[in-house]
N, C-alpha and C. Protein backbone atom coordinates (compact mmCIF):
# COMPACT_ATOMS: atom_id res chain seq x y z
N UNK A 1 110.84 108.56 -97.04
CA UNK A 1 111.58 107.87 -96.01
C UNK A 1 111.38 106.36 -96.10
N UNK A 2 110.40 105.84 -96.23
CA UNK A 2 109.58 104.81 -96.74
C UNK A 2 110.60 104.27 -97.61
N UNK A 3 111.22 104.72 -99.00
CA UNK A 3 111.70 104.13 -99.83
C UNK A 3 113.08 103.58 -99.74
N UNK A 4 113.86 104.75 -98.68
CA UNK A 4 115.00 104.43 -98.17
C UNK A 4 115.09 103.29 -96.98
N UNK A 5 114.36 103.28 -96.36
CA UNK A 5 114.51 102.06 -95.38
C UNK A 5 114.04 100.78 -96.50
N UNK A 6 113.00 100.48 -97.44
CA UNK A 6 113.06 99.24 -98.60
C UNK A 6 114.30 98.98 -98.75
N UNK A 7 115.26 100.48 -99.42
CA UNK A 7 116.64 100.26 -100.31
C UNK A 7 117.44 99.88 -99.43
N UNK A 8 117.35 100.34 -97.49
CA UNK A 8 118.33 99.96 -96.77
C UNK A 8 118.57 98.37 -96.92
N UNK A 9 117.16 97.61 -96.36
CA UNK A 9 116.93 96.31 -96.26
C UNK A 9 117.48 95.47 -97.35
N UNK A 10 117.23 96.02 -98.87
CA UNK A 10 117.68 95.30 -99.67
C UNK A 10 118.45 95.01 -99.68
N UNK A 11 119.63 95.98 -99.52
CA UNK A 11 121.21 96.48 -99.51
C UNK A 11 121.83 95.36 -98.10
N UNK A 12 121.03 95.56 -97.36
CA UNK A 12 121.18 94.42 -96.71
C UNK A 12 121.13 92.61 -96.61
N UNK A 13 120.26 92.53 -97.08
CA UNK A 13 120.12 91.45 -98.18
C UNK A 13 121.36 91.36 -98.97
N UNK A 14 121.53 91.67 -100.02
CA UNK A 14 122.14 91.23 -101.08
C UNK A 14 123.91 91.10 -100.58
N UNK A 15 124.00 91.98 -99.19
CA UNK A 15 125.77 91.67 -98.58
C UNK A 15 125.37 90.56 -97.98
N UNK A 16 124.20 89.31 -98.00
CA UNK A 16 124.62 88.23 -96.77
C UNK A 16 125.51 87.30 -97.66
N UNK A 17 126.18 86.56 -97.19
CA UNK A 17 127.27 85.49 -98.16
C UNK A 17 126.20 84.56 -98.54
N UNK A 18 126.66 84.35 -99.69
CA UNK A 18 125.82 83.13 -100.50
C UNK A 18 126.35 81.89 -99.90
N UNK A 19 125.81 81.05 -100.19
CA UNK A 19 125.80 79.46 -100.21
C UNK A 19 126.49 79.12 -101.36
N UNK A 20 127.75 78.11 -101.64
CA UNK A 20 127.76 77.63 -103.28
C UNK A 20 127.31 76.95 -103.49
N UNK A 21 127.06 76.33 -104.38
CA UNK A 21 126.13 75.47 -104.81
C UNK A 21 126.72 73.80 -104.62
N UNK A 22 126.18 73.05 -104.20
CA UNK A 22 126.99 71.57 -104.54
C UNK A 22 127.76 71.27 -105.58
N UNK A 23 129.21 70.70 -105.41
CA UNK A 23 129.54 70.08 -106.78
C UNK A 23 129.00 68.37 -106.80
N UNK A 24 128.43 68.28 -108.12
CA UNK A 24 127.72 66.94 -107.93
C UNK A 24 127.99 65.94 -109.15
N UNK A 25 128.29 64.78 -108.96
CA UNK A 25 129.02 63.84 -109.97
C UNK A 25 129.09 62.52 -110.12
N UNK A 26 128.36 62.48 -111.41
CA UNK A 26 127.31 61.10 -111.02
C UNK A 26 127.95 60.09 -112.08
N UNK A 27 128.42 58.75 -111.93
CA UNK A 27 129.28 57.39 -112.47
C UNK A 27 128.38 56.33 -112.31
N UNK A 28 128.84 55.09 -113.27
CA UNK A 28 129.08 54.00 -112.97
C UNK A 28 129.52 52.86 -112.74
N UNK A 29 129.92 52.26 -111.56
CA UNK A 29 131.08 51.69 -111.37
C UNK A 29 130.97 50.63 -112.24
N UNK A 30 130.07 50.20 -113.07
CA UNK A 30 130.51 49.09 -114.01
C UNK A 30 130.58 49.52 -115.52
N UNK A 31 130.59 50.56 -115.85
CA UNK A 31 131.00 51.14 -116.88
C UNK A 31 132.34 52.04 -116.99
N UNK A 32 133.43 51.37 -116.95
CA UNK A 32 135.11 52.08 -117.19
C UNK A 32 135.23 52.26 -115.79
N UNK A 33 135.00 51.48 -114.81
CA UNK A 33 135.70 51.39 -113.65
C UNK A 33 137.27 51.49 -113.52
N UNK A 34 137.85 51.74 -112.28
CA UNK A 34 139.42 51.43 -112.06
C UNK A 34 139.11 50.26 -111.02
N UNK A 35 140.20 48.67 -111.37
CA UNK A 35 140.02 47.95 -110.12
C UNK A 35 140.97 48.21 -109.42
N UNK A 36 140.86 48.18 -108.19
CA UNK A 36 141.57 47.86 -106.92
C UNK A 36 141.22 46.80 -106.30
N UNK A 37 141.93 45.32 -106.70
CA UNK A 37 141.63 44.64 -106.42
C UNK A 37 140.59 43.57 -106.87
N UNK A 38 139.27 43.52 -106.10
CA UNK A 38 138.15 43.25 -106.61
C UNK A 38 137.24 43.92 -106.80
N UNK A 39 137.59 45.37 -106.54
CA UNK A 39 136.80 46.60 -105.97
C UNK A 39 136.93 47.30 -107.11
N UNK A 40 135.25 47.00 -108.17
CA UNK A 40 135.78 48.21 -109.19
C UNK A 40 134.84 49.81 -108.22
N UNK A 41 135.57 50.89 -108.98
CA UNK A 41 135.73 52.06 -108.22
C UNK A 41 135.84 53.16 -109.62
N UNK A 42 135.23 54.62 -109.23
CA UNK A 42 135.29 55.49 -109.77
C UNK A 42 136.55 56.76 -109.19
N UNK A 43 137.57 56.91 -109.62
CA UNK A 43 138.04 58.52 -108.76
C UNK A 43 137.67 59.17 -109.86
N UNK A 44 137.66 60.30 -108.86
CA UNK A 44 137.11 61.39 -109.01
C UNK A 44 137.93 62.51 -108.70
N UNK A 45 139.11 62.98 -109.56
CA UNK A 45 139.94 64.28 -108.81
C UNK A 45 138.82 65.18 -108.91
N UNK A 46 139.44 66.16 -107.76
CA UNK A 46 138.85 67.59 -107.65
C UNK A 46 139.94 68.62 -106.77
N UNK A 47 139.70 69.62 -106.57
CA UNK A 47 140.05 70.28 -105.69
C UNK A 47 139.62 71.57 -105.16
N UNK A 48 139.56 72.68 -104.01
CA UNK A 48 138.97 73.35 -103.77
C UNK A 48 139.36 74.91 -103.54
N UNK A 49 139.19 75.78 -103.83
CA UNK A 49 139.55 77.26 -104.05
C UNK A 49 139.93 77.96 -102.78
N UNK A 50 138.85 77.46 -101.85
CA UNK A 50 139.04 78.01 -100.44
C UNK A 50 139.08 76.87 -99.46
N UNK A 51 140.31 76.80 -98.52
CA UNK A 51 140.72 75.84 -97.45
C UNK A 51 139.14 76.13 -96.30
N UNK A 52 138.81 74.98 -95.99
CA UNK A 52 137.55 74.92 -94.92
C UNK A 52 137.05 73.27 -94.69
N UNK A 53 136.08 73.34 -94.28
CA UNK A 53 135.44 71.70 -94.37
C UNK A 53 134.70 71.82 -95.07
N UNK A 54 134.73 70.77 -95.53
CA UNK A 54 134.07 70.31 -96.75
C UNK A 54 133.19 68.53 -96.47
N UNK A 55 132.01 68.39 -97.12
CA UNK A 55 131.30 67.35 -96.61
C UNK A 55 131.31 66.78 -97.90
N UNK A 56 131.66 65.17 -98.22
CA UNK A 56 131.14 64.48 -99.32
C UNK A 56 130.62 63.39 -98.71
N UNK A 57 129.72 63.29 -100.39
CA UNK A 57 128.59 62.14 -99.70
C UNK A 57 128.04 61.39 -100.48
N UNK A 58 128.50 60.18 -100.88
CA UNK A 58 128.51 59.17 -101.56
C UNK A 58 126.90 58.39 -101.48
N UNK A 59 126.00 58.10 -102.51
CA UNK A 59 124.84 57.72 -102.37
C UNK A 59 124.41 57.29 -103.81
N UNK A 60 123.52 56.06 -103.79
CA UNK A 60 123.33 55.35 -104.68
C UNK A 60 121.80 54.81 -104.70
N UNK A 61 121.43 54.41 -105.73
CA UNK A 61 119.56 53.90 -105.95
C UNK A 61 120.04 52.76 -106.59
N UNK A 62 121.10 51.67 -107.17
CA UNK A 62 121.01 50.96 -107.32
C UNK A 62 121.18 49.50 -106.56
N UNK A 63 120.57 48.69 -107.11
CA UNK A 63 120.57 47.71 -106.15
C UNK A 63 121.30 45.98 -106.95
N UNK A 64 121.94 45.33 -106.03
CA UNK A 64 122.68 44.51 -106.26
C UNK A 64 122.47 42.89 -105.61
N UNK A 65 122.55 41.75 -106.39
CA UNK A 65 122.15 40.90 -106.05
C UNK A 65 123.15 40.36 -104.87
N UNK A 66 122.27 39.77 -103.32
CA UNK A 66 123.41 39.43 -102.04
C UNK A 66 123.00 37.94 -102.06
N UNK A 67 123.93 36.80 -102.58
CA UNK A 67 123.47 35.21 -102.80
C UNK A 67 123.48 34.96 -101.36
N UNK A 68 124.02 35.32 -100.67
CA UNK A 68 123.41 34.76 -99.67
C UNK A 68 122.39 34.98 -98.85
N UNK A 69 121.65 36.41 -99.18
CA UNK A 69 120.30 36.53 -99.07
C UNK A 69 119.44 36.00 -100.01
N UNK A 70 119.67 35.79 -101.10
CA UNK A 70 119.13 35.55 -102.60
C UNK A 70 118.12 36.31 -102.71
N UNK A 71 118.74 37.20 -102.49
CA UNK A 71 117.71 38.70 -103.04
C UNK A 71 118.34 39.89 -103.59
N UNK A 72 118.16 40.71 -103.94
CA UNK A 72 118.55 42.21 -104.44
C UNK A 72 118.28 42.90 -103.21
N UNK A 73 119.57 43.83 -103.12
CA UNK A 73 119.65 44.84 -101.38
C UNK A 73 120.12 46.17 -101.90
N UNK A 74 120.19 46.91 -101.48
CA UNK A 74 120.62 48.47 -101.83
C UNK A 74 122.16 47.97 -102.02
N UNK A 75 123.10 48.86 -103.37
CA UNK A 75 124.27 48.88 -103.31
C UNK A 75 125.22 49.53 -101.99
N UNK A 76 125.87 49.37 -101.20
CA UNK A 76 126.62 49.81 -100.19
C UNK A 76 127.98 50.64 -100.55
N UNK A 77 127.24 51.60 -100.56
CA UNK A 77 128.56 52.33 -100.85
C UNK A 77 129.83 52.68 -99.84
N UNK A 78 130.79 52.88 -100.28
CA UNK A 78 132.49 52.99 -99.71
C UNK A 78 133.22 54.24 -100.45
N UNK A 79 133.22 54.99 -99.64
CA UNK A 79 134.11 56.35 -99.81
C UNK A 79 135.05 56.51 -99.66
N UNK A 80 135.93 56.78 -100.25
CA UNK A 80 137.49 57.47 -99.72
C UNK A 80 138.29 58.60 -100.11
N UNK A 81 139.12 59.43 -99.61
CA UNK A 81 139.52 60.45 -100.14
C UNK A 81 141.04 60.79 -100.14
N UNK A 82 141.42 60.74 -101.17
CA UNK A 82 143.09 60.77 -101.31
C UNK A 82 143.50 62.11 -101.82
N UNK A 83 144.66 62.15 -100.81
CA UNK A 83 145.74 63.22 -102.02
C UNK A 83 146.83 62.92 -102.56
N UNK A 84 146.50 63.64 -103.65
CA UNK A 84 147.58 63.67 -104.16
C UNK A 84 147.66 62.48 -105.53
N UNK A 85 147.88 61.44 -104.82
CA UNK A 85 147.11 60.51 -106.63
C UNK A 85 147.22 58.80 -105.40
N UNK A 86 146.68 57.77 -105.97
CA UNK A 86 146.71 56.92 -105.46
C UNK A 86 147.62 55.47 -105.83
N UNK A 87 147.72 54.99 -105.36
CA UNK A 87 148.67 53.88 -105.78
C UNK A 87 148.11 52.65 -105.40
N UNK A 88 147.51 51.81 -106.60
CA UNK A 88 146.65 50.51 -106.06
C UNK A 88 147.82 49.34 -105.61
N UNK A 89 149.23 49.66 -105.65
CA UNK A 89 149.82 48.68 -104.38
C UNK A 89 149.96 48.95 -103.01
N UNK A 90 149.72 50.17 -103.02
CA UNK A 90 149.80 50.71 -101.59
C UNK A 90 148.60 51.14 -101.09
N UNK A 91 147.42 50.92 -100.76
CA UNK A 91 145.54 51.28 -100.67
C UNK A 91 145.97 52.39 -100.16
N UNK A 92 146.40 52.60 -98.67
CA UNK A 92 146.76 53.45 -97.46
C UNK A 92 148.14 54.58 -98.15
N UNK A 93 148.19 54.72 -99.01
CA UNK A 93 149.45 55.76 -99.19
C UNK A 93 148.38 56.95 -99.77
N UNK A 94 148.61 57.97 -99.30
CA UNK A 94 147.83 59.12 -99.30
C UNK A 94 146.10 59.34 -99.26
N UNK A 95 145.81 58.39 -98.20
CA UNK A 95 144.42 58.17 -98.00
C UNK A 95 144.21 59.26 -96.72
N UNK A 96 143.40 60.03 -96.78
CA UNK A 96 143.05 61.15 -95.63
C UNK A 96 141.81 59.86 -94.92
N UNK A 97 141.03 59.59 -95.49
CA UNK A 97 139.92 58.85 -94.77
C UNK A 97 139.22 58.14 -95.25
N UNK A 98 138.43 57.13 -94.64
CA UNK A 98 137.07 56.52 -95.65
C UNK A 98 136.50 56.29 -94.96
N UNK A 99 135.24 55.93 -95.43
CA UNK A 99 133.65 55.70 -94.78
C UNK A 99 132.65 54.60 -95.59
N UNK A 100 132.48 53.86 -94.67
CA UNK A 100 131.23 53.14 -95.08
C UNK A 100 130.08 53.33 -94.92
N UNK A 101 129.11 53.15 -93.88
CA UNK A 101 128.03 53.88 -93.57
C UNK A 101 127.85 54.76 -92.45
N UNK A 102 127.54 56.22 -93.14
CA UNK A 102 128.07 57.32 -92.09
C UNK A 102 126.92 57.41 -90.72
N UNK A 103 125.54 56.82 -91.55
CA UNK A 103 124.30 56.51 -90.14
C UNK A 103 124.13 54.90 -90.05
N UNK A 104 123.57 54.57 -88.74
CA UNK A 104 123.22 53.12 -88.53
C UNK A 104 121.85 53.00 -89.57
N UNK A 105 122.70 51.45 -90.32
CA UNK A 105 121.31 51.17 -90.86
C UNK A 105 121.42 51.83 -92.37
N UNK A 106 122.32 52.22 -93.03
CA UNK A 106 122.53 53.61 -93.75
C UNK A 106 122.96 52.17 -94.86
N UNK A 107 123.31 53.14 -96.12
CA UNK A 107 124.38 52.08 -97.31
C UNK A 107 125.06 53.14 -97.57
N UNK A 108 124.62 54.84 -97.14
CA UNK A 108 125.45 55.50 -98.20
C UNK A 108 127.10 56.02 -97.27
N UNK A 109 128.16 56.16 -97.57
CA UNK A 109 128.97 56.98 -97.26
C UNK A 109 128.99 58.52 -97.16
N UNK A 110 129.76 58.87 -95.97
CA UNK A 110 129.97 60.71 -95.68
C UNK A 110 131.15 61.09 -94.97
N UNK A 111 131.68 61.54 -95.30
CA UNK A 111 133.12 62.13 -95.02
C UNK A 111 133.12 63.97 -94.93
N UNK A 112 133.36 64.34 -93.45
CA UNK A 112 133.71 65.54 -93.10
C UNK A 112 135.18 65.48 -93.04
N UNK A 113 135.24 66.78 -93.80
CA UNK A 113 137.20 66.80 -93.75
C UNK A 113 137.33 68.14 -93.89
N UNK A 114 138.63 69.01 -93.48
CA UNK A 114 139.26 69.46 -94.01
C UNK A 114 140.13 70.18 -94.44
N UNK A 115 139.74 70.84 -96.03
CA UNK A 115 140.69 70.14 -97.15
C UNK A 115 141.42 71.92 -97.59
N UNK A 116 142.56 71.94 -97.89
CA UNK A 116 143.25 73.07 -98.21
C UNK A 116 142.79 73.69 -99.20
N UNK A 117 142.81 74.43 -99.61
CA UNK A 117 143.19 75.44 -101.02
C UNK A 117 144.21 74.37 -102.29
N UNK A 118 143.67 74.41 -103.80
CA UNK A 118 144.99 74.36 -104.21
C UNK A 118 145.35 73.17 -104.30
N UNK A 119 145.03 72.25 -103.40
CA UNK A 119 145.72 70.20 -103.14
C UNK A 119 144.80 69.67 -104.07
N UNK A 120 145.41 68.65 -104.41
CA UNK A 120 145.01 68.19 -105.63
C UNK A 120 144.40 66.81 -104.76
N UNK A 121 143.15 66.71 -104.63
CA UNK A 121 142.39 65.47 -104.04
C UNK A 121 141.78 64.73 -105.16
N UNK A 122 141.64 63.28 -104.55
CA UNK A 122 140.69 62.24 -105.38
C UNK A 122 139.19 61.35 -104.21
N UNK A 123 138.57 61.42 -104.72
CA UNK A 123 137.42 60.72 -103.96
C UNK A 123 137.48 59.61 -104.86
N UNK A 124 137.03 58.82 -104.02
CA UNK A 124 136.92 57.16 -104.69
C UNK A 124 136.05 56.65 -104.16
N UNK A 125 134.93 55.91 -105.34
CA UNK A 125 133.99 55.72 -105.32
C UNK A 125 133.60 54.02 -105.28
N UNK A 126 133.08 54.13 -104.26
CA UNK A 126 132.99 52.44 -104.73
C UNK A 126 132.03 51.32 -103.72
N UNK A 127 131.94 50.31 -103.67
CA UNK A 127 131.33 49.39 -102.76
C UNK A 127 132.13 48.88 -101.81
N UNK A 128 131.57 48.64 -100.48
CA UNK A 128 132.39 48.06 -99.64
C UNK A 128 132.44 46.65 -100.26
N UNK A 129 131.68 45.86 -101.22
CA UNK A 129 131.71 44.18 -101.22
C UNK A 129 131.96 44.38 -102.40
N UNK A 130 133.15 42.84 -102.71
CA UNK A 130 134.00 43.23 -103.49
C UNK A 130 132.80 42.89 -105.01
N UNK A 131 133.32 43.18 -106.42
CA UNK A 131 132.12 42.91 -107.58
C UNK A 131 131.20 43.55 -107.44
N UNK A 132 130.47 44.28 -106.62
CA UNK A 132 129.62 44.89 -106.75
C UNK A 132 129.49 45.79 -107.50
N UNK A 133 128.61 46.72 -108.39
CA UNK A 133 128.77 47.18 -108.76
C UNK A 133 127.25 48.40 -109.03
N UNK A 134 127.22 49.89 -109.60
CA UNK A 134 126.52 50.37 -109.57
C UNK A 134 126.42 51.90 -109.48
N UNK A 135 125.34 52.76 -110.24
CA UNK A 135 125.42 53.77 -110.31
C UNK A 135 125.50 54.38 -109.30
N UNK A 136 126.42 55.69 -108.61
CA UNK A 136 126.85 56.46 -107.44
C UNK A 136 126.72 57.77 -108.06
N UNK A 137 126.27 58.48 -106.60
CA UNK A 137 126.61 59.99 -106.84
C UNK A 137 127.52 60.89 -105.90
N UNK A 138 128.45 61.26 -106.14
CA UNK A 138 128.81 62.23 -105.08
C UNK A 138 128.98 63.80 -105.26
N UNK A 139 128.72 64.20 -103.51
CA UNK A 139 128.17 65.00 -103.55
C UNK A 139 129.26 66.39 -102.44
N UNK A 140 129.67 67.58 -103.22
CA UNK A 140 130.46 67.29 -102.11
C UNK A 140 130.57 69.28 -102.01
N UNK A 141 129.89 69.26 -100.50
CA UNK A 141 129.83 71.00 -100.34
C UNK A 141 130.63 71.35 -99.28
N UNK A 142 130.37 72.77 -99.10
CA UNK A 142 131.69 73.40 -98.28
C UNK A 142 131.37 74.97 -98.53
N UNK A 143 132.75 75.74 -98.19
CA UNK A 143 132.80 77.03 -98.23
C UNK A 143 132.73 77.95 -99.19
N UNK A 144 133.42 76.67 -100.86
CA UNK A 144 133.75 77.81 -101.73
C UNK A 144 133.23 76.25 -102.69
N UNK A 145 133.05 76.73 -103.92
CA UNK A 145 133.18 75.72 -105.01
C UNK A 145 133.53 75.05 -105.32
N UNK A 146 133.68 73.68 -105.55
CA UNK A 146 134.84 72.54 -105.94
C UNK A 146 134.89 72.70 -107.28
N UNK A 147 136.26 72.01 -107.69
CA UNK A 147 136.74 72.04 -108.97
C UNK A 147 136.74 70.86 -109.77
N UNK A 148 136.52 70.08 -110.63
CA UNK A 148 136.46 68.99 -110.91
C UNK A 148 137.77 68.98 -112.40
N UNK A 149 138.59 67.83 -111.67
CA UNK A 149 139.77 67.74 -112.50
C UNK A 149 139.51 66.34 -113.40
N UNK A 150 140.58 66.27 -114.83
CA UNK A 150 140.26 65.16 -115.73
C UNK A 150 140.87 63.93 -114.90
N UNK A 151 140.66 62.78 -115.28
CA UNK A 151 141.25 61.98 -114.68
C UNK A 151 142.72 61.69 -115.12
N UNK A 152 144.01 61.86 -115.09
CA UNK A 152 145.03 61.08 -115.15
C UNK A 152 145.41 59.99 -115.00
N UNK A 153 144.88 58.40 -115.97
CA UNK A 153 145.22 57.21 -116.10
C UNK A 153 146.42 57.08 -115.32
N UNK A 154 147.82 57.74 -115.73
CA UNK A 154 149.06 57.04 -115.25
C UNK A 154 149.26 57.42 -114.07
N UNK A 155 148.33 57.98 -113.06
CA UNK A 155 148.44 58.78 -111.60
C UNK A 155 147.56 57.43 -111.05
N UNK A 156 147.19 56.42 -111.23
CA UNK A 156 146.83 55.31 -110.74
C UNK A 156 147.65 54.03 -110.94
């Protein structure tokens, strides 16, 4: 009897829903950046299997010189999330949202959204101050797995 209540428990166990794992994707904005502007920036298409919320979260260890502090400060990162593809004459044409610092006191960006099944999204990676530049990671979980798409040059 003993062995069947182990096998029940297990059996129980193994139906709880998993967790997926983070999709995680790490650049640097001064190596083959896209500018917008003065703002070099990484996108990042992706898209997601199952419609739910989804959290990304933009975060960085490098640090960048501020002349008018005349010191080196954490890079400040700037998030944004588009569908569909972006158009650097139009910033705001298919922008769902952006974020600068999601806590007080913070540099990194976080964006709760969400995001359908199937839509073809871009995260964009970058600094709120313009030239800045620096290694980023984003990070971005939810219900089901993200997909990570190639980049399409002429979709910018």
């Amino acid at each position: 009897m003993r062995n069947i209540a182990i096998f029940a428990a297990a059996l129980a166990a193994s139906a709880l829903p998993s967790t997926p794992s983070p999709q995680i994707f790490t650049g640097d904005t001064a190596t083959g950046p896209v500018y917008f502007g003065a703002f070099p920036s990484i996108p990042v298409p992706f898209f997601v299997t199952v419609s739910g919320e989804y959290t990304s979260t933009q975060t960085s260890t490098s640090l960048v010189y501020d002349p008018t502090l005349d010191e080196m400060v954490p890079y400040d990162s700037y998030l944004q999330i588009f569908t569909n593809f972006i158009d650097p004459s139009d910033d705001e044409l298919n922008l769902l949202r952006a974020n600068d610092d999601y806590l007080p006191g913070s540099v990194n960006s976080q964006i709760v959204i969400t995001l359908s099944e199937n839509q073809q999204y871009i995260a964009l990676l970058g600094s709120v101050f313009s030239g800045d530049v620096g290694e980023v990671v984003l990070t971005i979980t939810g219900p089901a797995e993200v997909g990570l798409r190639a980049v399409d040059p002429l979709a910018f």
